[in-house]
N, C-alpha and C. Protein backbone atom coordinates (compact mmCIF):
# COMPACT_ATOMS: atom_id res chain seq x y z
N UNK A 1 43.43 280.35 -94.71
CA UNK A 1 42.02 280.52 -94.94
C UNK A 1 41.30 279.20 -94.67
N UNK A 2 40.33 279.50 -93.41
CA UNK A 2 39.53 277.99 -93.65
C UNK A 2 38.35 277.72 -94.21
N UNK A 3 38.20 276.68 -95.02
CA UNK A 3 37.57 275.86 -96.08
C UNK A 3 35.72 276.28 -95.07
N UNK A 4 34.92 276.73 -95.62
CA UNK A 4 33.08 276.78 -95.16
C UNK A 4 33.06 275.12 -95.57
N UNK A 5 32.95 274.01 -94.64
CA UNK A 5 32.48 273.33 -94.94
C UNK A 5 31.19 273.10 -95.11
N UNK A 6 30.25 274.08 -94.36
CA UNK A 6 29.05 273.78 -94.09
C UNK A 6 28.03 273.58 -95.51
N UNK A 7 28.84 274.05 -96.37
CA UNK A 7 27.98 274.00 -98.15
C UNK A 7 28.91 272.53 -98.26
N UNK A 8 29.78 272.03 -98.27
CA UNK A 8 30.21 270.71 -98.75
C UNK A 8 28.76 269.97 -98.76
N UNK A 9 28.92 268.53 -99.95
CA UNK A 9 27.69 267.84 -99.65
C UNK A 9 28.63 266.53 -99.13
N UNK A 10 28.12 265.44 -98.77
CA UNK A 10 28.15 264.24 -97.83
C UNK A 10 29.58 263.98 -98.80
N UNK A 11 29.32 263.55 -100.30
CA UNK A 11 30.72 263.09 -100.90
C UNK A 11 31.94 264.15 -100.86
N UNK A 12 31.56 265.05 -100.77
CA UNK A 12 32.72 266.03 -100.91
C UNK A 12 33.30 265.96 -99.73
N UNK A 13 32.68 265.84 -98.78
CA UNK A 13 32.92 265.87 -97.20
C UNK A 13 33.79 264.62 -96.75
N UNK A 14 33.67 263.81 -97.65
CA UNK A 14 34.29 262.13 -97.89
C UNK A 14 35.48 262.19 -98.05
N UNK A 15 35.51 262.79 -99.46
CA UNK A 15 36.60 263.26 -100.40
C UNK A 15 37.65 263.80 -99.67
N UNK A 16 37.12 264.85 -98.77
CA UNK A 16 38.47 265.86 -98.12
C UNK A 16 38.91 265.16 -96.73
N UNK A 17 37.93 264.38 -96.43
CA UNK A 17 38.34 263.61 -95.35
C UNK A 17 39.55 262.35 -95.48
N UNK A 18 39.44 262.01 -96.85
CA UNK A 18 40.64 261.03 -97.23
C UNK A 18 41.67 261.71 -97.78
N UNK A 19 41.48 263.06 -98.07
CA UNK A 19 42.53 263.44 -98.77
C UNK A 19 43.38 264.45 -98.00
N UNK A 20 42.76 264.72 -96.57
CA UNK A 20 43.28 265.67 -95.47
C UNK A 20 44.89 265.07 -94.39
N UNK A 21 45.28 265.92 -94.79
CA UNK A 21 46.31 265.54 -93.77
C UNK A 21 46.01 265.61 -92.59
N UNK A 22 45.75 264.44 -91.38
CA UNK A 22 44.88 264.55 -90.05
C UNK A 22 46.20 265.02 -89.29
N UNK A 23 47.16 264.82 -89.40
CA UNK A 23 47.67 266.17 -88.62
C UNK A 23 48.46 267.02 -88.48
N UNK A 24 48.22 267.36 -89.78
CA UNK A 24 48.71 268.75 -89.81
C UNK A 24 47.02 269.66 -89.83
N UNK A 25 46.14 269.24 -90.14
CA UNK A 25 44.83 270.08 -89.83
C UNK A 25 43.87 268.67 -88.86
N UNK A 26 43.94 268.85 -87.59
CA UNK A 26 43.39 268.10 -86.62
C UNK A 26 41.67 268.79 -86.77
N UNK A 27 41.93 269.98 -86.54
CA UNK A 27 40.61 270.69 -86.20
C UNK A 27 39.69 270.79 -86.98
N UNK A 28 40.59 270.57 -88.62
CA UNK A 28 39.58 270.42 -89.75
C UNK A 28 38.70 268.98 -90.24
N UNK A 29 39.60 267.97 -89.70
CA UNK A 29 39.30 266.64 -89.65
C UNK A 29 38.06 266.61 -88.75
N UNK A 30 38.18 267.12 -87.27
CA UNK A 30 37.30 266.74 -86.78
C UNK A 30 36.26 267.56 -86.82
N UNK A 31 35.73 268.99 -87.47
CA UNK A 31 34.70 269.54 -87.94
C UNK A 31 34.44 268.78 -89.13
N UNK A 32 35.17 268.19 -90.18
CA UNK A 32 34.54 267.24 -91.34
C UNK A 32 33.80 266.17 -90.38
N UNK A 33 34.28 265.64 -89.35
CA UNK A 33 33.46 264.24 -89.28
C UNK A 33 32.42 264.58 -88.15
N UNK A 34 32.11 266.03 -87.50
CA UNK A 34 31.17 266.15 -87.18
C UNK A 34 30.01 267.00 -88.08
N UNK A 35 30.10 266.94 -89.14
CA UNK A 35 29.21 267.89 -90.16
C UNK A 35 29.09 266.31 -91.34
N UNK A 36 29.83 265.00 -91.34
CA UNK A 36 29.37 263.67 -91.59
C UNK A 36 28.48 263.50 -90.88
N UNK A 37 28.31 263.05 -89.67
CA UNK A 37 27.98 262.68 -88.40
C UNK A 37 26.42 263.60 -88.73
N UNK A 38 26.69 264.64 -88.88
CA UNK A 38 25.16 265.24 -88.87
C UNK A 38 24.25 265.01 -89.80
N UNK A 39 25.10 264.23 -90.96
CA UNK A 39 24.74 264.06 -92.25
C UNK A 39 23.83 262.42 -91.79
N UNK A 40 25.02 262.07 -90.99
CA UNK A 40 24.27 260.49 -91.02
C UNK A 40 23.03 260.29 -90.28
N UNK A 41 22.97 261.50 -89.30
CA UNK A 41 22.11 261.28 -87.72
C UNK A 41 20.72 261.96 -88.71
N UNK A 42 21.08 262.84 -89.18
CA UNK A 42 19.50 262.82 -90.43
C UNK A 42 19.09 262.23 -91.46
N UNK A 43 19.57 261.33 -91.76
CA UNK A 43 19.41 260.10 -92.44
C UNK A 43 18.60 259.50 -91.79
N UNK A 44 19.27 258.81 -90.49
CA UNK A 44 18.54 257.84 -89.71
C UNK A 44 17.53 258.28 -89.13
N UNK A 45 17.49 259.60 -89.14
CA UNK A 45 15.75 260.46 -88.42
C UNK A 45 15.14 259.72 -89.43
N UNK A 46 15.40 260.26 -90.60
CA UNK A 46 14.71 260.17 -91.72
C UNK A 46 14.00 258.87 -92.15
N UNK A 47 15.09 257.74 -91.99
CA UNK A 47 14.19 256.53 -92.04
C UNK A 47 14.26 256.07 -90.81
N UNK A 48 14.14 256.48 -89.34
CA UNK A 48 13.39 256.26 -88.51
C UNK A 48 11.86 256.46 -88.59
N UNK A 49 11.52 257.85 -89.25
CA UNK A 49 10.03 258.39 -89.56
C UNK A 49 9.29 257.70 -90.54
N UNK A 50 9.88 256.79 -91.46
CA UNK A 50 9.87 256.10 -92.59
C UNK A 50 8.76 255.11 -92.10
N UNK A 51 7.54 254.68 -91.72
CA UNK A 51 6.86 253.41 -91.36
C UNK A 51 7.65 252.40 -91.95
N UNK A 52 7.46 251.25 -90.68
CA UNK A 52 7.93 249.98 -91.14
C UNK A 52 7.33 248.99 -92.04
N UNK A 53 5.89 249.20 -92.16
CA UNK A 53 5.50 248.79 -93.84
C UNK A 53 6.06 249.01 -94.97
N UNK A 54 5.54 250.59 -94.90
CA UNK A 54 6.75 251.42 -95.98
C UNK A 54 8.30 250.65 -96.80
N UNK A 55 8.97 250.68 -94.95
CA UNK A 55 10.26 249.78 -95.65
C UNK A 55 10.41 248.59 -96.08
N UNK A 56 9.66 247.51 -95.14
CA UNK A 56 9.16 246.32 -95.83
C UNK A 56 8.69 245.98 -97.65
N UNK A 57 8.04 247.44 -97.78
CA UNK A 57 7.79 247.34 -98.92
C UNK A 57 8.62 247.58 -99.90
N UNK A 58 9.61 248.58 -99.38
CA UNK A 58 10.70 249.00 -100.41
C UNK A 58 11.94 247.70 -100.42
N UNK A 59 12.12 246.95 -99.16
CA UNK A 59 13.58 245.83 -99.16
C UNK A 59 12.26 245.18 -99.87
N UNK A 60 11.28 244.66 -99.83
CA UNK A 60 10.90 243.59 -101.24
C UNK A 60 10.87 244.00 -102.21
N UNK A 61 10.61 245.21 -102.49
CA UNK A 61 11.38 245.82 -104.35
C UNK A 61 12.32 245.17 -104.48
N UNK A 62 13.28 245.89 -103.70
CA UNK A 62 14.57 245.58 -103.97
C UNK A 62 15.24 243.82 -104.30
N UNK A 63 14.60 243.71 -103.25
CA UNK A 63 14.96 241.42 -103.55
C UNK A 63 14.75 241.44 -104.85
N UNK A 64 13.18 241.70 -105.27
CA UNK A 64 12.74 241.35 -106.42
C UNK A 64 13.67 241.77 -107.67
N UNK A 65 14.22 243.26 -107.82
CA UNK A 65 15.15 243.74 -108.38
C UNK A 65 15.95 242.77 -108.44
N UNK A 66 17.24 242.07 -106.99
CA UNK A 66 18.45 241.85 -107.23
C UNK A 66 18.00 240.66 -107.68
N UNK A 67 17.16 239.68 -107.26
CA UNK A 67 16.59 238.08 -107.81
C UNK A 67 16.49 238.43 -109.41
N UNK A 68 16.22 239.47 -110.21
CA UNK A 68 15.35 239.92 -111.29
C UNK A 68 16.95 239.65 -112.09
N UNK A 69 17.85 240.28 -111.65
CA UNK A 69 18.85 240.88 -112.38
C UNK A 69 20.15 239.62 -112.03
N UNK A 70 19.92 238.90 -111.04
CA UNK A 70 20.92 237.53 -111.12
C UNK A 70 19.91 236.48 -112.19
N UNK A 71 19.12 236.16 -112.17
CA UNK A 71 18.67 235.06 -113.32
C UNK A 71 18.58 235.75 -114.90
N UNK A 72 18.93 236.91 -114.55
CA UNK A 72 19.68 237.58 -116.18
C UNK A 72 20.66 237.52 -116.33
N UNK A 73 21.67 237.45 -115.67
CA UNK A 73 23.09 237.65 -115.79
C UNK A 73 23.19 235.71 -115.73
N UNK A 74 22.70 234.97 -114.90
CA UNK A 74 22.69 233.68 -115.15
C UNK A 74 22.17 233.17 -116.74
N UNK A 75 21.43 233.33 -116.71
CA UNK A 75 20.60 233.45 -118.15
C UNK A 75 21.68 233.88 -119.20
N UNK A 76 22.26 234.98 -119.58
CA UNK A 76 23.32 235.16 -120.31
C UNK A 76 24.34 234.28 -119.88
N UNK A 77 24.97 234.16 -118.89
CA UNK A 77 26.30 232.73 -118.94
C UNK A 77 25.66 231.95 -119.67
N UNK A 78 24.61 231.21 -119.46
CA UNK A 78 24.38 230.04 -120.29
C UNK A 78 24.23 230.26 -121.52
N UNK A 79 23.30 231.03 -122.24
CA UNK A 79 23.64 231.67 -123.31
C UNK A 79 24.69 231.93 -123.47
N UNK A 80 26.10 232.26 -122.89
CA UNK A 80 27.47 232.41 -124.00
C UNK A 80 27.88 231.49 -124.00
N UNK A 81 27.60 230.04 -122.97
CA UNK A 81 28.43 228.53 -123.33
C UNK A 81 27.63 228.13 -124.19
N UNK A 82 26.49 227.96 -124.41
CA UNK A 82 25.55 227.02 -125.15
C UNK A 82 25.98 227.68 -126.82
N UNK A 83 26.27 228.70 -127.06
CA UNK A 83 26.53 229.75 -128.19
C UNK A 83 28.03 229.64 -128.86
N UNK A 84 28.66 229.68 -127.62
CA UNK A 84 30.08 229.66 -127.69
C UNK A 84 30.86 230.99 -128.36
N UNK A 85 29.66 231.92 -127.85
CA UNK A 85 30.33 233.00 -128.66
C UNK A 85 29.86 234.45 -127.71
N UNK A 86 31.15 235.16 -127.71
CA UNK A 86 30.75 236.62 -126.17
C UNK A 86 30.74 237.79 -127.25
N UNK A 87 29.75 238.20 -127.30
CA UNK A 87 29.18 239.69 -127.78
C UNK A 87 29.85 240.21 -127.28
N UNK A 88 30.44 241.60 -128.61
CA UNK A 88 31.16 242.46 -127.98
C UNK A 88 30.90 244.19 -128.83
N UNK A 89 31.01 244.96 -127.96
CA UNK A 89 30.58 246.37 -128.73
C UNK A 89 31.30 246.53 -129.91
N UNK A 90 32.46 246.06 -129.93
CA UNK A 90 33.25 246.62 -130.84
C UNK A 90 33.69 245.26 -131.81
N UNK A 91 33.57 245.41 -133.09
CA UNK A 91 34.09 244.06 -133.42
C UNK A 91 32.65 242.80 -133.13
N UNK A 92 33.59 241.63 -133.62
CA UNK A 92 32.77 240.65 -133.74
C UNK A 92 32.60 239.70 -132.10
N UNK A 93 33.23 240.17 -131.64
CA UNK A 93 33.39 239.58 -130.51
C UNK A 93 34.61 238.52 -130.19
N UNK A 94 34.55 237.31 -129.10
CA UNK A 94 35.45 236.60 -128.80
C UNK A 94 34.58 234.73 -128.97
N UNK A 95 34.67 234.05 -129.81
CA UNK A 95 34.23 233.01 -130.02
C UNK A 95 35.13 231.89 -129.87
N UNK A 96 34.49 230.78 -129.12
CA UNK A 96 35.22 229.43 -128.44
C UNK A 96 36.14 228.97 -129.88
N UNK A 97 35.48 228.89 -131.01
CA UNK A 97 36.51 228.03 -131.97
C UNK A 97 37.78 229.08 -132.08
N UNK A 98 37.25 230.13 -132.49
CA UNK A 98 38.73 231.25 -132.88
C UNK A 98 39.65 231.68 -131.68
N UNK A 99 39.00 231.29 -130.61
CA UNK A 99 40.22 231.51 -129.36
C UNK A 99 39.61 231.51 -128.45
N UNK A 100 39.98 230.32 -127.81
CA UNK A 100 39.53 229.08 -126.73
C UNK A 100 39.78 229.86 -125.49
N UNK A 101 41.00 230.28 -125.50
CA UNK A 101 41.55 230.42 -124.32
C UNK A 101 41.03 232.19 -123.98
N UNK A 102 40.90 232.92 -124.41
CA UNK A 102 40.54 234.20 -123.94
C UNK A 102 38.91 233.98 -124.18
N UNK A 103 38.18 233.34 -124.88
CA UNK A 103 36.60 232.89 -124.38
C UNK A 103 36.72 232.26 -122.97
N UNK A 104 37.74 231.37 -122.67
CA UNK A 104 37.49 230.95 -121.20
C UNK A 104 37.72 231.79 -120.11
N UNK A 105 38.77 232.68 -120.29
CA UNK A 105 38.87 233.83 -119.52
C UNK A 105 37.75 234.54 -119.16
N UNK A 106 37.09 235.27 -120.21
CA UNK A 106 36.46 235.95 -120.09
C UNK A 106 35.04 234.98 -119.51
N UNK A 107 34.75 233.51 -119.89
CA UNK A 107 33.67 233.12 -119.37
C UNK A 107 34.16 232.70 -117.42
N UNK A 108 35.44 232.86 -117.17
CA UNK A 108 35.39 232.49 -116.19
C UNK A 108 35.06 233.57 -114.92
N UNK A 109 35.39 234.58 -115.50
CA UNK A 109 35.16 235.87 -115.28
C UNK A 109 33.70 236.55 -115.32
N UNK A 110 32.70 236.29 -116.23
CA UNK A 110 31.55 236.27 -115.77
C UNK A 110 30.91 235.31 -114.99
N UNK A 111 31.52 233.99 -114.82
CA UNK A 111 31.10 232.98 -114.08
C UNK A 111 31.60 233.11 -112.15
N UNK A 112 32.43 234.38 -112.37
CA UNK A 112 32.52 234.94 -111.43
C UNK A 112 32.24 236.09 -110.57
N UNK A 113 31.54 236.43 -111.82
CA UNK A 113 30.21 237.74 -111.44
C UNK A 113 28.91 236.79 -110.84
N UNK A 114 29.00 235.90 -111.63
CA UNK A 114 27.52 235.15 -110.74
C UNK A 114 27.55 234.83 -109.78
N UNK A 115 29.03 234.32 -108.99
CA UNK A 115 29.20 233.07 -107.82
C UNK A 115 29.04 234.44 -106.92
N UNK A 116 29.57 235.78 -107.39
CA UNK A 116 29.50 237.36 -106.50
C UNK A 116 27.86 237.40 -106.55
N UNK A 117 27.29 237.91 -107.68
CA UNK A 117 25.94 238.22 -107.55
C UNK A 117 25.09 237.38 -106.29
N UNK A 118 25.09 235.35 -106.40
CA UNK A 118 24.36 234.66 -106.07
C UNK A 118 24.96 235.02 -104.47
N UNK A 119 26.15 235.40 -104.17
CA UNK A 119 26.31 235.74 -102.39
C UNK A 119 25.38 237.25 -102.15
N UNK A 120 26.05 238.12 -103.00
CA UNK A 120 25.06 239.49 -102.57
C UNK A 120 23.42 239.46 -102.42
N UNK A 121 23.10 238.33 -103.48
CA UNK A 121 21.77 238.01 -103.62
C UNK A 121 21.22 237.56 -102.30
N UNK A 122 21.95 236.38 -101.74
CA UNK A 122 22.01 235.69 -100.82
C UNK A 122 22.13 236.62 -99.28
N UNK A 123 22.84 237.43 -99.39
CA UNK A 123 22.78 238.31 -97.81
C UNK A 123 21.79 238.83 -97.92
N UNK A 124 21.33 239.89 -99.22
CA UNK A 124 20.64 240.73 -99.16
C UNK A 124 18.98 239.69 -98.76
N UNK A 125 18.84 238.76 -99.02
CA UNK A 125 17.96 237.65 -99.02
C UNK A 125 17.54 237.29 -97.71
N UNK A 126 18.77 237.01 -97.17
CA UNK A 126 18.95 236.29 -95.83
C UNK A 126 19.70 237.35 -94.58
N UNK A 127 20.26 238.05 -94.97
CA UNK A 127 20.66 238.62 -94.05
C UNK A 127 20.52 239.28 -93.41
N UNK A 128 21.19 239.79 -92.28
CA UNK A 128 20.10 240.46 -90.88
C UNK A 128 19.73 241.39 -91.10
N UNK A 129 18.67 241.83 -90.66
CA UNK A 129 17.55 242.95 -91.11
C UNK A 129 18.63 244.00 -90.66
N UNK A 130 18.26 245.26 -91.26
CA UNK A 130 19.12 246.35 -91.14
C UNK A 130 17.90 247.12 -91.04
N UNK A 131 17.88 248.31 -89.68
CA UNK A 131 16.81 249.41 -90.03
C UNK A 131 16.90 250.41 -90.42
């Protein structure tokens, strides 16, 4: 029995595409990635029709967003060294005097969400326009 892909939506269509044996069903593979393919080519109509103000206006939301949300997450690092103490849902948390070594973990580890954030920040900032 073969699968109606044509009701699949874009993730489902994803889904069976990684999870398909390409060959033992060749024919099904390549009707998934031409019913992707149609998925993507109306997309790009879509923000082809999109004015380029329009998008201009929406990638500067967005900066503003990711700029908005790295000097928060910066903002909290410094707040947990200056504090010496990492909030936690459950419990009292993890504090520098009562255990040094899993506060540093964990601060090195958000200190490594930032050095990530400040690059994503940074492409999305600088990097080549995408239409």
């Amino acid at each position: 029995m073969q699968p109606d892909f044509s009701k699949y939506s874009k993730q489902e269509l994803k889904d069976c595409l990684d999870a398909i044996d390409h060959q033992r069903y060749p024919e099904r593979v390549a009707e998934i990635q031409n019913r992707l393919n149609h998925f993507y080519e109306k997309e790009q109509e879509r923000i082809s029709k999109t004015p380029l103000h329009e998008r201009k206006k929406e990638q500067k939301k967005n900066r503003k967003s990711s700029l908005g949300f790295l000097l928060l997450w910066a903002g909290y690092c410094i707040y947990v060294l200056i504090s010496g103490h990492i909030p936690s849902r459950f419990g009292d948390g993890v504090t520098l005097e009562e255990n040094p070594i899993l506060f540093f973990l964990f601060y090195g580890f958000f200190l490594y969400l930032l050095v990530f954030l400040i690059v994503l920040t940074y492409e999305h900032w600088f990097g080549k326009e995408r239409a």
